[in-house]
C-alpha atoms as a PDB file:
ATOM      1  CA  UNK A   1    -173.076 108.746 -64.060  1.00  0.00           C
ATOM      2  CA  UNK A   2    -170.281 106.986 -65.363  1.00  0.00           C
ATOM      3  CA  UNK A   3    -168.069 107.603 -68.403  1.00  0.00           C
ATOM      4  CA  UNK A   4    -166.642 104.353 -70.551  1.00  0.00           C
ATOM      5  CA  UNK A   5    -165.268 103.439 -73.585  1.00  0.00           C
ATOM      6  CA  UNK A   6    -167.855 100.565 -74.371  1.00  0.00           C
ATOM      7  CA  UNK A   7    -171.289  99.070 -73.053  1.00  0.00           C
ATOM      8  CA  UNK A   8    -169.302  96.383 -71.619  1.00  0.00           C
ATOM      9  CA  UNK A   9    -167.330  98.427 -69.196  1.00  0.00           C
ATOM     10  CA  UNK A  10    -169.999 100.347 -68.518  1.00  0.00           C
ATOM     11  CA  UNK A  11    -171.736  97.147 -67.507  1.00  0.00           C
ATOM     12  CA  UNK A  12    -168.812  95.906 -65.208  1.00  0.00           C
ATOM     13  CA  UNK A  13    -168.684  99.135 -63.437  1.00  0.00           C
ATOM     14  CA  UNK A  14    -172.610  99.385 -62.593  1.00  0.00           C
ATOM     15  CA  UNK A  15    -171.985  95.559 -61.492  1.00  0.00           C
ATOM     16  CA  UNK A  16    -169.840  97.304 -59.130  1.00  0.00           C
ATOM     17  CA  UNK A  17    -171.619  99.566 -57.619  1.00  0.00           C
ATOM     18  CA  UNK A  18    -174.613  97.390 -57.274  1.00  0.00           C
ATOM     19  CA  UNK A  19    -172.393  94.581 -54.942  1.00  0.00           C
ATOM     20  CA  UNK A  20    -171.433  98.037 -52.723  1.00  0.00           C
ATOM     21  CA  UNK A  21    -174.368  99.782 -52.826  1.00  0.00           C
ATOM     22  CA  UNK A  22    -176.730  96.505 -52.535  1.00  0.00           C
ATOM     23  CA  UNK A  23    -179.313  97.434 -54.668  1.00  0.00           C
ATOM     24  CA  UNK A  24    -180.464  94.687 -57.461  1.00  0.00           C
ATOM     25  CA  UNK A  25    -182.928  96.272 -59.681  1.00  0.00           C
ATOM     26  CA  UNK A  26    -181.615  98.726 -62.006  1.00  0.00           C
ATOM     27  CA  UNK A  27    -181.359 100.259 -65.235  1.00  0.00           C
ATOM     28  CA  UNK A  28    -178.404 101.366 -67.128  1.00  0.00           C
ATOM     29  CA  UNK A  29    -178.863 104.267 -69.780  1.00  0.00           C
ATOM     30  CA  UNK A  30    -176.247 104.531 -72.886  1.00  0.00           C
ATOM     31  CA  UNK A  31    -176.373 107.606 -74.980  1.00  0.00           C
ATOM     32  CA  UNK A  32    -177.017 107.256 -78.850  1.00  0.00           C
ATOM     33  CA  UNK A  33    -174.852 109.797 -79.866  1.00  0.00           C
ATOM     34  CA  UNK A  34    -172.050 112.215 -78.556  1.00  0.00           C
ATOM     35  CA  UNK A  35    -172.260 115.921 -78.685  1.00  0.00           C
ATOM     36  CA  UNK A  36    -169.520 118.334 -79.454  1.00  0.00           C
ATOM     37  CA  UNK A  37    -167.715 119.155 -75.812  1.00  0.00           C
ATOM     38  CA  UNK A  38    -166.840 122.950 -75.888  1.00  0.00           C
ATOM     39  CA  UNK A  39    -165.221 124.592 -73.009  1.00  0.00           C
ATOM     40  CA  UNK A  40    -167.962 127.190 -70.730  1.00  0.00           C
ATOM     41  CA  UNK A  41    -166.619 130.317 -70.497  1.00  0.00           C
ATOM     42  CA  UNK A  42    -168.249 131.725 -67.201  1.00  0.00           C
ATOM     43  CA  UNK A  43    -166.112 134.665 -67.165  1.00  0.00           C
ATOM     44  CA  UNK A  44    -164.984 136.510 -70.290  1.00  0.00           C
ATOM     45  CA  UNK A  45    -161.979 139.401 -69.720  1.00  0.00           C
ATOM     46  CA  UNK A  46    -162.356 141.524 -72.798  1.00  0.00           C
ATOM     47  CA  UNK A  47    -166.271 141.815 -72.406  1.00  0.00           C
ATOM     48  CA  UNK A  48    -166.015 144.020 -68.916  1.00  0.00           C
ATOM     49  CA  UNK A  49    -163.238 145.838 -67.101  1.00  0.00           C
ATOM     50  CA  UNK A  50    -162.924 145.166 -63.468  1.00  0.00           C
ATOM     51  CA  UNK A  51    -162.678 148.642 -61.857  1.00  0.00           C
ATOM     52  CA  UNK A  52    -163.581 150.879 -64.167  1.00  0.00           C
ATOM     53  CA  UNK A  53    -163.428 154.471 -63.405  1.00  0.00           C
ATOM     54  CA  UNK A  54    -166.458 156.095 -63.312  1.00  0.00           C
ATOM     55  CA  UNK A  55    -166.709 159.049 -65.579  1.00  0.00           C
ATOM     56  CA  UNK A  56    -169.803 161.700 -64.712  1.00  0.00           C
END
């Protein structure tokens, strides 16, 4: 997967790759449309205490 700013230098960088990587057939996918990047939040602090004291 690459990431460019246009087709074209998309293009010159699977070019590339195909000279190192010596393969001839290929095919290069482009995405239609961009989604929204938001940031994962695998861990959330306020949503669990680490250590909690165990009440009985």
């Amino acid at each position: 997967m690459v990431h460019c700013k246009s087709n074209e230098d998309a293009k010159e960088i699977a070019k590339q790759i195909e000279g190192q990587i010596d393969v001839h057939e290929y095919r290069i996918l482009f995405s239609s449309r961009e989604f929204k990047k938001t940031r994962v939040e695998y861990f959330i602090e306020h949503e669990f205490e680490i250590e909690k004291p165990i009440t009985a």
